[in-house]
C-alpha atoms as a PDB file:
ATOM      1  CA  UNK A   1    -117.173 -58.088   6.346  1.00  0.00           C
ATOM      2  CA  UNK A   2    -118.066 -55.431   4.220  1.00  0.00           C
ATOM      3  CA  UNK A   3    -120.969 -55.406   2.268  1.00  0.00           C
ATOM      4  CA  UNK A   4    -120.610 -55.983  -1.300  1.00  0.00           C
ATOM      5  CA  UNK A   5    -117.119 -57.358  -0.918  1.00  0.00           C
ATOM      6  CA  UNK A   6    -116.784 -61.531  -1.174  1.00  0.00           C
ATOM      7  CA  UNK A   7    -114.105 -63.203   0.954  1.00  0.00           C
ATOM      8  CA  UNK A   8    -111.361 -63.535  -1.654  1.00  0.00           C
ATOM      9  CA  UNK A   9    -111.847 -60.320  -2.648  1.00  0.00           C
ATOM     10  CA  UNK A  10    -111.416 -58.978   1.269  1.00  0.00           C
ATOM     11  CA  UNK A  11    -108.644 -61.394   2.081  1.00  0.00           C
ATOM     12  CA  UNK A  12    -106.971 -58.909  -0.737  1.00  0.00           C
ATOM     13  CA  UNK A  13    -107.516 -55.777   0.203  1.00  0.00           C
ATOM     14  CA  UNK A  14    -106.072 -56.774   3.503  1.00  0.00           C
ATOM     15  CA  UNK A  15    -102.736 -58.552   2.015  1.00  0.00           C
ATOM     16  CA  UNK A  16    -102.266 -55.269  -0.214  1.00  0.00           C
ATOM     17  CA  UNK A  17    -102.290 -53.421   3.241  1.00  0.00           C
ATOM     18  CA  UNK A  18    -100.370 -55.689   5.044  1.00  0.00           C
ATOM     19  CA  UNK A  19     -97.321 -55.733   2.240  1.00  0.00           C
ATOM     20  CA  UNK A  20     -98.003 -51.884   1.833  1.00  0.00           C
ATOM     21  CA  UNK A  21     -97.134 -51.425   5.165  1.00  0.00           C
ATOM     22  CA  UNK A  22     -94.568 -53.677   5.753  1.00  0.00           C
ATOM     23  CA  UNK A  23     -93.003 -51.898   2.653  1.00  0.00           C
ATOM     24  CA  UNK A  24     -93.549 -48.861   4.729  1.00  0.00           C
ATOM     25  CA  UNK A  25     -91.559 -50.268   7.655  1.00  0.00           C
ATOM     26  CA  UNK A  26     -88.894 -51.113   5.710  1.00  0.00           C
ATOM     27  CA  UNK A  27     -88.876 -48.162   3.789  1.00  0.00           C
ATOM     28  CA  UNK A  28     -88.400 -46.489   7.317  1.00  0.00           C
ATOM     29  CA  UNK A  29     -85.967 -48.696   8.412  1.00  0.00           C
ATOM     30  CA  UNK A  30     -83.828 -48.380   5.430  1.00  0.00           C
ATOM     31  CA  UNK A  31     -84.361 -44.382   6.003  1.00  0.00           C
ATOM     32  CA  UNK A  32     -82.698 -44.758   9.735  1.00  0.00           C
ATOM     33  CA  UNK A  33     -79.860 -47.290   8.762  1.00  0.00           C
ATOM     34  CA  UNK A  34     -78.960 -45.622   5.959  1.00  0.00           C
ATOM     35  CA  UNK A  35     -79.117 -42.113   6.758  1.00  0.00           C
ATOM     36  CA  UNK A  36     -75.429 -41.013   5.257  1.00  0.00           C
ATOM     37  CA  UNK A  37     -76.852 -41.975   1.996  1.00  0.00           C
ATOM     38  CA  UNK A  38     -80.038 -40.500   2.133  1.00  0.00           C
ATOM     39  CA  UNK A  39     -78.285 -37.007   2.498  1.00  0.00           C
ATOM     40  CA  UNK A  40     -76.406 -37.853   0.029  1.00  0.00           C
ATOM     41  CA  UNK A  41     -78.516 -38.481  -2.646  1.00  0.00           C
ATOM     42  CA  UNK A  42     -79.032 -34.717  -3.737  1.00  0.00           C
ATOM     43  CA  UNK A  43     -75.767 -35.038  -5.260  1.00  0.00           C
ATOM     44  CA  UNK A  44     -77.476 -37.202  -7.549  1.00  0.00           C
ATOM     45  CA  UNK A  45     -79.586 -33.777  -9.608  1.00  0.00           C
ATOM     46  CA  UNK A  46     -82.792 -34.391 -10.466  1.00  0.00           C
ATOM     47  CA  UNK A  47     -83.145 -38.210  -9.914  1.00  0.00           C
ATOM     48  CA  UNK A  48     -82.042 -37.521  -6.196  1.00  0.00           C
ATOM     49  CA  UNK A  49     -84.878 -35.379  -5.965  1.00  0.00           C
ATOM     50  CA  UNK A  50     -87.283 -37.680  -6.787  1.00  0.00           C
ATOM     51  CA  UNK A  51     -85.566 -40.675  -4.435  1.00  0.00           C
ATOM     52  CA  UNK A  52     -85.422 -38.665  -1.763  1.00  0.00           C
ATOM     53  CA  UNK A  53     -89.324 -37.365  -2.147  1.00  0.00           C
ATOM     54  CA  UNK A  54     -90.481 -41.481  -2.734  1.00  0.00           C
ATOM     55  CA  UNK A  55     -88.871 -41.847   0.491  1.00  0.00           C
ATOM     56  CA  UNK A  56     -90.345 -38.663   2.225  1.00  0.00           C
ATOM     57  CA  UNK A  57     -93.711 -39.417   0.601  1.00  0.00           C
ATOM     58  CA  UNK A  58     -93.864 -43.322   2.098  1.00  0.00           C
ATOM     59  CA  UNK A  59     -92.100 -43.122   5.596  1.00  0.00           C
ATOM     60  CA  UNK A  60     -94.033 -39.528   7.249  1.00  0.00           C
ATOM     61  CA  UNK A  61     -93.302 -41.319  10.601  1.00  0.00           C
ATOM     62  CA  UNK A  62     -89.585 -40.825   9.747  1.00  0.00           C
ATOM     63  CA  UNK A  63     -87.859 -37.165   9.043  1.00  0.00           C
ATOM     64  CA  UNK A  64     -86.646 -37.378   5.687  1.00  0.00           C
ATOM     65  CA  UNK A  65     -84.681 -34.180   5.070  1.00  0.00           C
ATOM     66  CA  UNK A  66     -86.982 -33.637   1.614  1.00  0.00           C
ATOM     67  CA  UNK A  67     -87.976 -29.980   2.338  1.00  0.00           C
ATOM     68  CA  UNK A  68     -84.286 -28.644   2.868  1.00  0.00           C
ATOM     69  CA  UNK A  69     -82.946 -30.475   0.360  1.00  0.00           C
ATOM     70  CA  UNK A  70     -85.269 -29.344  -2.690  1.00  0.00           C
ATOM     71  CA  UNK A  71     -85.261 -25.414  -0.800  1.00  0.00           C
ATOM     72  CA  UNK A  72     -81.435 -25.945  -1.542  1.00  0.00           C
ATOM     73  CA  UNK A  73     -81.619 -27.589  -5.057  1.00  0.00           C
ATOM     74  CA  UNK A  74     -84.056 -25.088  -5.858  1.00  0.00           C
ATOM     75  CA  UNK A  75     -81.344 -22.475  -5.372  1.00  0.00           C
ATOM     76  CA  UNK A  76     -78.235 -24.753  -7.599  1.00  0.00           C
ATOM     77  CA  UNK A  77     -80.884 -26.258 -10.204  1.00  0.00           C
ATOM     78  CA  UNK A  78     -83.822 -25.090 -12.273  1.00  0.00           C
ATOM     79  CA  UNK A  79     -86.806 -24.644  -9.741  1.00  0.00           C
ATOM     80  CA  UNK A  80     -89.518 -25.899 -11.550  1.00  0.00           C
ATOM     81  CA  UNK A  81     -87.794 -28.715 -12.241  1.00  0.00           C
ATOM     82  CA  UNK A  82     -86.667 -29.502  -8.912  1.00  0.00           C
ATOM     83  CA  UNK A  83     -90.649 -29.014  -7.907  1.00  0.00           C
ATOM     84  CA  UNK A  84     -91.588 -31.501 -10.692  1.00  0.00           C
ATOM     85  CA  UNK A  85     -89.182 -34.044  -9.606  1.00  0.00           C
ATOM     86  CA  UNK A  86     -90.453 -33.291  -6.195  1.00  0.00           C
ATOM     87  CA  UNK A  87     -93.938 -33.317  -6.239  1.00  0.00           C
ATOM     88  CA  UNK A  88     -93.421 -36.983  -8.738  1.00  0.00           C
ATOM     89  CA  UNK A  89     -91.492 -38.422  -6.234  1.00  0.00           C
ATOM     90  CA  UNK A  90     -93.802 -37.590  -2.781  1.00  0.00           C
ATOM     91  CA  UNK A  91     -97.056 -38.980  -5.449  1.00  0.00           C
ATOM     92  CA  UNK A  92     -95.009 -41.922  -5.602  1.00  0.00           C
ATOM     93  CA  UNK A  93     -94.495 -42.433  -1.556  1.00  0.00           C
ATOM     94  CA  UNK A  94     -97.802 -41.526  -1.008  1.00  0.00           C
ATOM     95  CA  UNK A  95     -99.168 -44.776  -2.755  1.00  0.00           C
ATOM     96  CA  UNK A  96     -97.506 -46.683  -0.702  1.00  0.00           C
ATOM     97  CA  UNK A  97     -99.666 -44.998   2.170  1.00  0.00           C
ATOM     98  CA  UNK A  98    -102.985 -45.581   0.262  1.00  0.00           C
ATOM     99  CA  UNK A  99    -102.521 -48.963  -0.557  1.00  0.00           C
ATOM    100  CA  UNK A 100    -102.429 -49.507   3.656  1.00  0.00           C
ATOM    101  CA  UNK A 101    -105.733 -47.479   4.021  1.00  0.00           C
ATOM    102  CA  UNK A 102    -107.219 -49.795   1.323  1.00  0.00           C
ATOM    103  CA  UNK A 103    -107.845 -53.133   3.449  1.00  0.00           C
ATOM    104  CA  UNK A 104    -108.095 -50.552   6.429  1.00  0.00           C
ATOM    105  CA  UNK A 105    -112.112 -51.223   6.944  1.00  0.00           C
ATOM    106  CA  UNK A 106    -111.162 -54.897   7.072  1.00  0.00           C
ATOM    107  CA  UNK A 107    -108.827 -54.540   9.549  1.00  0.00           C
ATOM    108  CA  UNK A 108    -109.700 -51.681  11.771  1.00  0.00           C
ATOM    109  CA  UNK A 109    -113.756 -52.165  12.139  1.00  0.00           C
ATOM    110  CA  UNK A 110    -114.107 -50.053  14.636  1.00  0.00           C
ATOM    111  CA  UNK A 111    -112.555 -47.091  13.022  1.00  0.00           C
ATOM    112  CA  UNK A 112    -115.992 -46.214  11.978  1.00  0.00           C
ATOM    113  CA  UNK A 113    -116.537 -44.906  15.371  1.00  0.00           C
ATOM    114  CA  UNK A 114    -113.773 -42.743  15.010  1.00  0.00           C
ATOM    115  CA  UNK A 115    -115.163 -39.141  14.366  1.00  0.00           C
ATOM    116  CA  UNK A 116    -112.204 -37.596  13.194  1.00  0.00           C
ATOM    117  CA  UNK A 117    -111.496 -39.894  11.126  1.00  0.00           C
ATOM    118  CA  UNK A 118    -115.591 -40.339   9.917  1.00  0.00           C
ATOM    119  CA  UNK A 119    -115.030 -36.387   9.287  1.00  0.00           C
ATOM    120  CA  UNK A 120    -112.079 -37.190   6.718  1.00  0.00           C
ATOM    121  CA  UNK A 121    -113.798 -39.592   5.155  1.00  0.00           C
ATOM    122  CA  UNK A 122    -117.246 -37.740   4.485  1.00  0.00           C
ATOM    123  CA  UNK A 123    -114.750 -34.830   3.350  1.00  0.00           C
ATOM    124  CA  UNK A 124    -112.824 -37.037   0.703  1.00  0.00           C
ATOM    125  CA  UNK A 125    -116.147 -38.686   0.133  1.00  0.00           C
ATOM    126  CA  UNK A 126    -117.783 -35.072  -0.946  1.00  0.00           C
ATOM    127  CA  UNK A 127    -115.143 -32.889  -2.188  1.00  0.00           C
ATOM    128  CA  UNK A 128    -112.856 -35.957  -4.196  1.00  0.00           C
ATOM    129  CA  UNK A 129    -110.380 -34.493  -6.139  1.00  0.00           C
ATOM    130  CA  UNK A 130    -110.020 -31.573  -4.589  1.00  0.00           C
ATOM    131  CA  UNK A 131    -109.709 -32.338  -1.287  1.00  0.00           C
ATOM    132  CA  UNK A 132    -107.185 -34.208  -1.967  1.00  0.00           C
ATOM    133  CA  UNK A 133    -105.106 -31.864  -3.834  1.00  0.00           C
ATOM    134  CA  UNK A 134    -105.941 -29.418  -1.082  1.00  0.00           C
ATOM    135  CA  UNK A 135    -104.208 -31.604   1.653  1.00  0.00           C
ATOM    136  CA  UNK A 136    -101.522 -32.572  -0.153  1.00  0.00           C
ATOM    137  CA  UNK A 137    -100.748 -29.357  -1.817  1.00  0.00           C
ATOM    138  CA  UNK A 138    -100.314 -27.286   1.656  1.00  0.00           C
ATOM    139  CA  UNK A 139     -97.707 -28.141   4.573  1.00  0.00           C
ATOM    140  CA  UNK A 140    -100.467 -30.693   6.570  1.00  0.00           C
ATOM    141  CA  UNK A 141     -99.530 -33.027   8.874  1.00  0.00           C
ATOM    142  CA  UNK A 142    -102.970 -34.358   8.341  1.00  0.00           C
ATOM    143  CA  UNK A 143    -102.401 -35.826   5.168  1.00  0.00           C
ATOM    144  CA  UNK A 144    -101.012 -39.129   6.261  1.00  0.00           C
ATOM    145  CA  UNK A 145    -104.924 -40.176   8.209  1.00  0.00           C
ATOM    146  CA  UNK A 146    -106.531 -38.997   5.292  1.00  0.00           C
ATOM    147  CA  UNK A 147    -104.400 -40.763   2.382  1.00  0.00           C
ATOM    148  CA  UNK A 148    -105.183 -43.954   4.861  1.00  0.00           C
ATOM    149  CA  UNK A 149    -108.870 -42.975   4.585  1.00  0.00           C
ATOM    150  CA  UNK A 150    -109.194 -42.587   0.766  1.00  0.00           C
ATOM    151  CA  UNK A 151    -107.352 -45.830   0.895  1.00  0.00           C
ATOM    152  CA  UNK A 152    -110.164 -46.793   2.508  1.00  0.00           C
ATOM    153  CA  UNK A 153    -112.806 -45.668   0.821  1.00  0.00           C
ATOM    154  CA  UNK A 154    -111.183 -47.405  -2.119  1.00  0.00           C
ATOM    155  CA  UNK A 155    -110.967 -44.250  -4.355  1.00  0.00           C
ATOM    156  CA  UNK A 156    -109.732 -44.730  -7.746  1.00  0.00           C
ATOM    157  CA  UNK A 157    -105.571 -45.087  -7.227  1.00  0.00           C
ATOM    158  CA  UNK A 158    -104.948 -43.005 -10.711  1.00  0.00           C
ATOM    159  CA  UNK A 159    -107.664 -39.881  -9.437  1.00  0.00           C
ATOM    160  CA  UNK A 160    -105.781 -40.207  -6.161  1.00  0.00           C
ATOM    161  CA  UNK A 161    -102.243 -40.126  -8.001  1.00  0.00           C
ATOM    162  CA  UNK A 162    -103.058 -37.353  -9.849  1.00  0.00           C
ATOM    163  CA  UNK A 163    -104.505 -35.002  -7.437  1.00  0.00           C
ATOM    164  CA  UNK A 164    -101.708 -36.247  -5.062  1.00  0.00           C
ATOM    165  CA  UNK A 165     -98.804 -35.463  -7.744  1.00  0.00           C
ATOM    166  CA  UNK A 166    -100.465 -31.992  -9.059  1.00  0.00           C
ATOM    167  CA  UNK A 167    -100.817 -30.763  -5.169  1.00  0.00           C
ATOM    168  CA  UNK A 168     -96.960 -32.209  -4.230  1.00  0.00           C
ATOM    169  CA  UNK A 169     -95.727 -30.442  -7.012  1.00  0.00           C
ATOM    170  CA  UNK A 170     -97.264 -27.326  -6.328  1.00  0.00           C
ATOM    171  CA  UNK A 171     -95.619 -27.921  -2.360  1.00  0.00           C
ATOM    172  CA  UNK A 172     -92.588 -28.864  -3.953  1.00  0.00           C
ATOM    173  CA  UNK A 173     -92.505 -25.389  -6.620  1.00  0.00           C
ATOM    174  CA  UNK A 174     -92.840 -23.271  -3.546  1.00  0.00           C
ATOM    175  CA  UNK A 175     -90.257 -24.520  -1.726  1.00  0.00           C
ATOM    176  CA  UNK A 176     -88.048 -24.652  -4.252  1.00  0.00           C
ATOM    177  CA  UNK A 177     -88.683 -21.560  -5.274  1.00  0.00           C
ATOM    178  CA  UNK A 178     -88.257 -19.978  -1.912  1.00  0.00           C
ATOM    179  CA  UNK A 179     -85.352 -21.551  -1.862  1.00  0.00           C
ATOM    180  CA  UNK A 180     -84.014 -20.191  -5.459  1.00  0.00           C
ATOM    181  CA  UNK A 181     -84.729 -16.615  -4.349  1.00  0.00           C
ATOM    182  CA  UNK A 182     -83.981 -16.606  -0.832  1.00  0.00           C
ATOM    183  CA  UNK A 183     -81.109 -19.053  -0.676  1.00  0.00           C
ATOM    184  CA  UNK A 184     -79.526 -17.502  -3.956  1.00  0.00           C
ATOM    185  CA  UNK A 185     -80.048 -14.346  -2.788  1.00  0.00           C
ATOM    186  CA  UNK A 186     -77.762 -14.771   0.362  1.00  0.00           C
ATOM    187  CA  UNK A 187     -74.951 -16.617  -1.343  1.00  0.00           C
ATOM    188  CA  UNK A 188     -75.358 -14.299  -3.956  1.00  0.00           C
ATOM    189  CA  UNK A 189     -74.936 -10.866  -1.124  1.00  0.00           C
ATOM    190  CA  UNK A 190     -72.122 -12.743   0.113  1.00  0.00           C
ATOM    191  CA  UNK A 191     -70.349 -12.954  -3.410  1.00  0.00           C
ATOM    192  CA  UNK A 192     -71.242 -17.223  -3.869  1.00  0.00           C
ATOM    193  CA  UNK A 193     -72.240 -17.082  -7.861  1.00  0.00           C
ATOM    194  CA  UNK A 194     -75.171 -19.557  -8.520  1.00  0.00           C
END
């Protein structure tokens, strides 16, 4: 058990991990059955955007096609608007991720012994904030162990959404961006008005 933490208390954290994750799975399952829909949803402006980024933010095991689709909706709608919606949307998925990591030392005991993961921990456990705008602000495939691991660490969830939505929307803005002025610029050269 850990210390500090009573049984009821414990016997939470672990159901808030078990029905985070099992939200998860059927977040991912939904992703795969559903696929026509999912790549259709940009059709939907600025509300797709965020959809699509819950669902790219919760289910990393799963391609969701999030990146092209705000690089292209950079390029039709206002870009930072698309990397608003964007960055909301993957700070939205992303809970879903830190809510597993939060009963994580319950279930996993033995993670301790992990020393990658001990070196994510001590990180997020010095640096806070800013390490995780850092990771989640940059193209990682790293943050997905250490969202679990702040989950662990039971960081505040609001500092954590926070960081996690300024650092997705700054992703998002660069992409969509890139996309306004590279994809615009091509269907622009080949006479496409945007």
């Amino acid at each position: 058990m850990e210390e500090g933490q009573s049984p009821p208390k414990r016997r939470y954290a672990i159901w808030v991990s078990m029905v985070s994750l099992l939200i998860t799975i059927a977040l991912c399952v939904a992703v795969v059955y559903y696929w026509d829909n999912v790549r259709g949803v940009e059709r939907w402006g600025y509300l797709g955007i965020v959809i699509i980024n819950i669902f790219a933010g919760a289910t990393m095991i799963v391609p969701v096609p999030a990146i092209p689709i705000v690089f292209t909706m950079g390029s039709i709608l206002e870009p930072w608007m698309v990397g608003a919606c964007a960055g909301f949307g993957e700070a939205i998925g992303a809970i879903f991720i830190y809510l597993q990591g939060y009963g994580g030392r319950s279930l996993a005991p033995g993670a301790a012994g992990n020393r990658y993961l001990a070196r994510l921990i001590s990180w997020v456990e010095r640096r806070g904030t800013i390490a995780i705008f850092t990771m989640s602000s940059v193209f990682d495939p790293f943050f997905y162990p250490v969202t679990v691991a702040i989950g662990m660490l039971k960081f505040q969830l609001w500092k954590f959404f926070l960081a996690t939505w300024a650092g997705k929307t700054v992703k998002g803005m660069i992409v969509s961006y890139l996309g306004y002025l590279g994809l615009g610029s091509i269907l622009r050269a080949f006479g496409i008005a945007v």
